[in-house]
C-alpha atoms as a PDB file:
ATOM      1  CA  UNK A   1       0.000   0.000   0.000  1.00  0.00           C
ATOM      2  CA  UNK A   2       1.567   3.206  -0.571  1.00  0.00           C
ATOM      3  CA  UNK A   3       2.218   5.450   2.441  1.00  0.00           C
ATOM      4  CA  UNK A   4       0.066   8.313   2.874  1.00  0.00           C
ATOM      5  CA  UNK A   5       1.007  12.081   3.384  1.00  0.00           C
ATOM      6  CA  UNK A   6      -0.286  13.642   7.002  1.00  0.00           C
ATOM      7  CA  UNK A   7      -3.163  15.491   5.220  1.00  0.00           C
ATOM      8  CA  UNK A   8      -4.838  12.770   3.262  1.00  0.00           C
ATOM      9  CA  UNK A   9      -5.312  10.696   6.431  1.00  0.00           C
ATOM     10  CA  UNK A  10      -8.575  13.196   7.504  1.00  0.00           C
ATOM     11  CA  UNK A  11     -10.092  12.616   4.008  1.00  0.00           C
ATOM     12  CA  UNK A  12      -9.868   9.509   3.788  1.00  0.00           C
ATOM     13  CA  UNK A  13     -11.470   8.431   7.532  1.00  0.00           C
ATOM     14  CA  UNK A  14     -14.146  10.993   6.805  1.00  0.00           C
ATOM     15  CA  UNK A  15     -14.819   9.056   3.276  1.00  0.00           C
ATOM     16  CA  UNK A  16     -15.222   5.847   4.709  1.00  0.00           C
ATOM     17  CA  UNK A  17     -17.269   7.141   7.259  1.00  0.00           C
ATOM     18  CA  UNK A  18     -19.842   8.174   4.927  1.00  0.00           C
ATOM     19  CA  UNK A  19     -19.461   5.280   2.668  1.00  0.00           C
ATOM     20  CA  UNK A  20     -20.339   3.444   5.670  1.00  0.00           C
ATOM     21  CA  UNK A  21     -23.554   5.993   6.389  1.00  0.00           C
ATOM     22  CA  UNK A  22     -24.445   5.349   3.319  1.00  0.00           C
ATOM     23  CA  UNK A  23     -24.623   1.267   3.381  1.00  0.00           C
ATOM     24  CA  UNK A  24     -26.493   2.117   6.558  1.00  0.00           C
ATOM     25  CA  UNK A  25     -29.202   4.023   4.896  1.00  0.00           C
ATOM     26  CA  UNK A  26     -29.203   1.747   1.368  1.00  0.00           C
ATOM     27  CA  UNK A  27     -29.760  -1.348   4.268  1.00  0.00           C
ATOM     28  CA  UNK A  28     -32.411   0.210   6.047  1.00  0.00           C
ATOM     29  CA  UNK A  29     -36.379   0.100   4.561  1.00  0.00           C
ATOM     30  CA  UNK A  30     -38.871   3.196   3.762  1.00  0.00           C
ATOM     31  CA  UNK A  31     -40.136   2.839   6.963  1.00  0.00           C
ATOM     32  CA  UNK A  32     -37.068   2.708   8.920  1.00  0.00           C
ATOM     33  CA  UNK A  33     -36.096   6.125   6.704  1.00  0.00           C
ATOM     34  CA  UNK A  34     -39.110   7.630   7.664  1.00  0.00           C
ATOM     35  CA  UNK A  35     -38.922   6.850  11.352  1.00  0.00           C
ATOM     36  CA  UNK A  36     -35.387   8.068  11.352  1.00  0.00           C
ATOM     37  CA  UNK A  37     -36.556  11.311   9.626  1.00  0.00           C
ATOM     38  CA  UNK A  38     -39.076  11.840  11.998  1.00  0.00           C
ATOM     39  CA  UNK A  39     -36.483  11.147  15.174  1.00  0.00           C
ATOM     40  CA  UNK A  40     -34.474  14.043  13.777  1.00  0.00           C
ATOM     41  CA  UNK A  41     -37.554  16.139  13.804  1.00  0.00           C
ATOM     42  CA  UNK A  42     -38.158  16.618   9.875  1.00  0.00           C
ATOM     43  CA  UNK A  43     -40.928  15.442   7.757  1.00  0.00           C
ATOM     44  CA  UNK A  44     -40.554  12.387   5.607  1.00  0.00           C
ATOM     45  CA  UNK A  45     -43.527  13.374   3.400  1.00  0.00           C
ATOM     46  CA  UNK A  46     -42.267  17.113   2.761  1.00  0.00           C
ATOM     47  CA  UNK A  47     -38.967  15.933   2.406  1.00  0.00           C
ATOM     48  CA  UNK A  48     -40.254  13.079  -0.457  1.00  0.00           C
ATOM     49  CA  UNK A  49     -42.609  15.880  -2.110  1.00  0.00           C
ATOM     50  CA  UNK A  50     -39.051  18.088  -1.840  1.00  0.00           C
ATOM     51  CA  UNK A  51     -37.481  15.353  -3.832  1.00  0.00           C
ATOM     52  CA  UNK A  52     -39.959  14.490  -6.028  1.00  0.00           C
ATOM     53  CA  UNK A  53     -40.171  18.274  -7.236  1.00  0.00           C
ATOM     54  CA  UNK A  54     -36.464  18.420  -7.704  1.00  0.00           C
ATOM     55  CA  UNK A  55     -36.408  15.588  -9.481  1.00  0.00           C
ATOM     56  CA  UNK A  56     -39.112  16.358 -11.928  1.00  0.00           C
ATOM     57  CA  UNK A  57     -37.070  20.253 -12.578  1.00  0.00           C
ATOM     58  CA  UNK A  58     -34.206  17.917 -13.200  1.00  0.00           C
ATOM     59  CA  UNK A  59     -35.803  15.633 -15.886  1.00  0.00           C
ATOM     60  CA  UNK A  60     -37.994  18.621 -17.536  1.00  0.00           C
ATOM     61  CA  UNK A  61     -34.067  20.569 -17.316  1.00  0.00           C
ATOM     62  CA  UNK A  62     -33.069  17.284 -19.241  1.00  0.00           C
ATOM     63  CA  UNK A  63     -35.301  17.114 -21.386  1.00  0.00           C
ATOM     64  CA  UNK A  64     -34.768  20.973 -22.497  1.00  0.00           C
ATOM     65  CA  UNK A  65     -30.908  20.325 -22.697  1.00  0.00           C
ATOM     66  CA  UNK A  66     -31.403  17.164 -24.620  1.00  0.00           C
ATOM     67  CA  UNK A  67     -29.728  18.550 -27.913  1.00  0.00           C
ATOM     68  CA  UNK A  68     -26.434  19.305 -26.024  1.00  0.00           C
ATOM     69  CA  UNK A  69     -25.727  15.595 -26.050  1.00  0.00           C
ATOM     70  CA  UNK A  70     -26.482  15.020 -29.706  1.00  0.00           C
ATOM     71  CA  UNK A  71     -24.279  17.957 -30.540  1.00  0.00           C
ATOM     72  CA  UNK A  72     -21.438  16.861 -27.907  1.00  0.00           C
ATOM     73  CA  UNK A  73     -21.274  13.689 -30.246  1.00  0.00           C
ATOM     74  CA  UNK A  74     -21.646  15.260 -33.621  1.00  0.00           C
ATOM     75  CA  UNK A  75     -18.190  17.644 -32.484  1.00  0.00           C
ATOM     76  CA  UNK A  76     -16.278  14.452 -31.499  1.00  0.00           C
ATOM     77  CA  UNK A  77     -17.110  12.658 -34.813  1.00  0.00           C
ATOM     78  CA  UNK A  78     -15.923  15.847 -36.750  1.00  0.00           C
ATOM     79  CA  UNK A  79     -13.297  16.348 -34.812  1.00  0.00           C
ATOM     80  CA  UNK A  80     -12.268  12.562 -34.989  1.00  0.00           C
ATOM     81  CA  UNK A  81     -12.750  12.492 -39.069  1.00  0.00           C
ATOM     82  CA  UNK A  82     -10.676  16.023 -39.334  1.00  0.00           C
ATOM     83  CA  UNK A  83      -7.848  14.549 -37.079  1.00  0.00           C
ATOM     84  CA  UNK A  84      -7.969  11.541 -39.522  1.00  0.00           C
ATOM     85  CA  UNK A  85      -7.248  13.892 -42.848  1.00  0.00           C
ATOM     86  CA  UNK A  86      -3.551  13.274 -43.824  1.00  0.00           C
ATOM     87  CA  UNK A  87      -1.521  16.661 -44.622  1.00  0.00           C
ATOM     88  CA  UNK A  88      -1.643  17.991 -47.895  1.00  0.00           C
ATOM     89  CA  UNK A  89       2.305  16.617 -49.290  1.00  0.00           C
ATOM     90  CA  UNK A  90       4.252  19.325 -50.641  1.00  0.00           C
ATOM     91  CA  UNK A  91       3.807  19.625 -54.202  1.00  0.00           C
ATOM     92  CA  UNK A  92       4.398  21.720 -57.303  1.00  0.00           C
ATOM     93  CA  UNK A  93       2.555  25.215 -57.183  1.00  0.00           C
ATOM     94  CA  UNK A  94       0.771  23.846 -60.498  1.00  0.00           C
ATOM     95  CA  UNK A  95      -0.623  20.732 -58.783  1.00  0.00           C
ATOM     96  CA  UNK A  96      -1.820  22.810 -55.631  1.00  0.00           C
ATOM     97  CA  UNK A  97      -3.951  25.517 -58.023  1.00  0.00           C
ATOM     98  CA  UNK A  98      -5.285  22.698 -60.010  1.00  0.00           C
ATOM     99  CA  UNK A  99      -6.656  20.733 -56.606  1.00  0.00           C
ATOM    100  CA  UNK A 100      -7.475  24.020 -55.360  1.00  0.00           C
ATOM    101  CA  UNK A 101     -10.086  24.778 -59.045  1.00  0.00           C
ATOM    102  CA  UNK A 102     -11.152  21.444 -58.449  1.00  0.00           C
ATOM    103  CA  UNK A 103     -12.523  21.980 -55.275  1.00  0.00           C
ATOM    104  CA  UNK A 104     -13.921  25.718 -56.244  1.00  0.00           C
ATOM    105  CA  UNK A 105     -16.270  23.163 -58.965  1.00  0.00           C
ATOM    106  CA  UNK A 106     -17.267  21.243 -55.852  1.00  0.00           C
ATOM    107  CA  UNK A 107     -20.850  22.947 -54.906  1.00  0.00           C
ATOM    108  CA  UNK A 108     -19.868  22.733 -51.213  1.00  0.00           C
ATOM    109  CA  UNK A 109     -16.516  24.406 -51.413  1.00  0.00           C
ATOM    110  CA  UNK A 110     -17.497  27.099 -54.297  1.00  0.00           C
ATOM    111  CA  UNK A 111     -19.006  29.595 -51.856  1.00  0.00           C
ATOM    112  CA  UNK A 112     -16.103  29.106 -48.617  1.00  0.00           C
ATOM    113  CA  UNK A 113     -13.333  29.484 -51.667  1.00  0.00           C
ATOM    114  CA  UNK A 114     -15.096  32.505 -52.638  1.00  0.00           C
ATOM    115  CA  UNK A 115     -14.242  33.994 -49.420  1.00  0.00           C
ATOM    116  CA  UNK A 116     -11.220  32.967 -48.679  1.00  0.00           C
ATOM    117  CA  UNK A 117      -9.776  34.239 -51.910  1.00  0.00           C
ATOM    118  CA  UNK A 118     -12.059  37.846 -51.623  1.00  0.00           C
ATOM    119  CA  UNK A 119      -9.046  39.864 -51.297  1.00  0.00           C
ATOM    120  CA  UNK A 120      -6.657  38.065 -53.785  1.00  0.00           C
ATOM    121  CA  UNK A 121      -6.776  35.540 -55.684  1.00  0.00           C
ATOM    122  CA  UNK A 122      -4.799  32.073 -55.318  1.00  0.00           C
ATOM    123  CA  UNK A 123      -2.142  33.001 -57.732  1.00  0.00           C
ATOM    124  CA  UNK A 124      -1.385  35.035 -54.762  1.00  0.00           C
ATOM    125  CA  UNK A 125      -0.930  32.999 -52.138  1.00  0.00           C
ATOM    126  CA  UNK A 126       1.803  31.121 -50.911  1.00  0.00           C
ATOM    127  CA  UNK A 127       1.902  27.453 -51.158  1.00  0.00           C
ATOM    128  CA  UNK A 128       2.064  27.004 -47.487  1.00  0.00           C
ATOM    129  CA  UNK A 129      -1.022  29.249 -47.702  1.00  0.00           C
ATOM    130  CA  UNK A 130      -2.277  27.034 -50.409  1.00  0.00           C
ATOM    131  CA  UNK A 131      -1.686  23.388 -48.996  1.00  0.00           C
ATOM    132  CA  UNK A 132      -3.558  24.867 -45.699  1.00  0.00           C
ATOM    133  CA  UNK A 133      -6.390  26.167 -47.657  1.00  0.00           C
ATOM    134  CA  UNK A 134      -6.970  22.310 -49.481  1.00  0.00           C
ATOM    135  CA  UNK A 135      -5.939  20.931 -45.579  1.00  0.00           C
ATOM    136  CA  UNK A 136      -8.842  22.896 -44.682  1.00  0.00           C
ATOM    137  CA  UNK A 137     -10.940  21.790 -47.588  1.00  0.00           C
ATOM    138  CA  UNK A 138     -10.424  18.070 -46.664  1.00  0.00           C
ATOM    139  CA  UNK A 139     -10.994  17.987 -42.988  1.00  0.00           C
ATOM    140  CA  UNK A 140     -14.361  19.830 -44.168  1.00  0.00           C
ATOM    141  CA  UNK A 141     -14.678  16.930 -46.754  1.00  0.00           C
ATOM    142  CA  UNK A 142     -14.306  14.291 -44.362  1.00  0.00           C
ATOM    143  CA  UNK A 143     -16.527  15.570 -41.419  1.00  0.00           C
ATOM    144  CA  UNK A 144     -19.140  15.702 -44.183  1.00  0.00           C
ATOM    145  CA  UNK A 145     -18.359  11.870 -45.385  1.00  0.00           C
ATOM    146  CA  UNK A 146     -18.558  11.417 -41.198  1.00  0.00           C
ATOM    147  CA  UNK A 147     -22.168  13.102 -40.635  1.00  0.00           C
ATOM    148  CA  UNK A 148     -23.620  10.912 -44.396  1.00  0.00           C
ATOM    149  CA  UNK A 149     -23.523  14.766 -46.208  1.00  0.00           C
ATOM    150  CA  UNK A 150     -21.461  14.221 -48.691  1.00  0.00           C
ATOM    151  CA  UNK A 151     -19.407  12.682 -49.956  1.00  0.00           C
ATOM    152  CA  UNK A 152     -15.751  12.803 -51.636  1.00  0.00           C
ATOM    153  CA  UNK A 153     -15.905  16.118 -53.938  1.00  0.00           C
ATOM    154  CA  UNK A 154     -14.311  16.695 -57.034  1.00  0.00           C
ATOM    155  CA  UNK A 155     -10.782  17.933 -55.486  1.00  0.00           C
ATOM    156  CA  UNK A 156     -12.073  18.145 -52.028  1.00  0.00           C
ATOM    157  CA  UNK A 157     -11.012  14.959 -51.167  1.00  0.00           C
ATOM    158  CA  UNK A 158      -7.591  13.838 -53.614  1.00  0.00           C
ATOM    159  CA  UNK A 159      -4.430  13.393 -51.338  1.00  0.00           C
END
């Protein structure tokens, strides 16, 4: 067992101490609850209607917050299918403007290329600037494949 500091031993007593409590109270029946309750001086019922209340906000709370889930999944599997998107290899400047027109033809890159390039057109650019643009492209390709919206474009999705 490994040996424990002089401030964890407090903790730990006061842990077990309430993990025993607890078995206590799991052990014990409604009734013996109830009696208990009432030996303290509080009121089983009020206390249950407390509960109950609480436990209905919680559910209706839930059930309001329900999409938070769905879109707590939806960011992993993007984020999982961008992570998966191999780097765009360095290549000649020729190759990288003709993946680059390929994916402007793509319907779901036309507008996003549009707006990248608003200022100046790919000619341009850099190719670092260039192989991070069709990076970009692809990661967008493949959460698309991921969510069933698409699927490989014309340029979109060429490594």
């Amino acid at each position: 067992m490994a040996k424990r500091k002089k401030g964890d031993v407090l903790p730990a007593v006061e842990a077990m101490e309430m993990d025993d409590a607890l078995d206590d109270v799991l052990a014990m029946s409604d009734e013996e609850i109830a009696a208990e309750l009432r030996a303290a001086g509080a009121d089983p019922d009020a206390i249950g209607r407390a509960g109950a209340s609480h436990a209905a906000k919680h559910e209706a709370r839930l059930g309001r917050l329900g999409w938070q889930a769905a879109a707590r999944t939806r960011l992993e599997t993007a984020r999982a299918a961008a992570a998966g998107v191999p780097k765009t290899p360095k290549l000649p400047r020729v190759e990288l403007l003709a993946r680059l027109d390929a994916a402007r033809r793509d319907g779901r890159f036309a507008a996003p290329l549009a707006a990248a390039f608003r200022k100046r057109d790919a000619e341009q650019s850099s190719d670092e600037e260039l192989c991070a643009l069709l990076d970009e492209i692809a990661a967008l390709d493949a959460i698309a494949s991921a969510e069933g919206k698409g699927t490989k474009g014309e340029g979109g999705g060429k490594r």
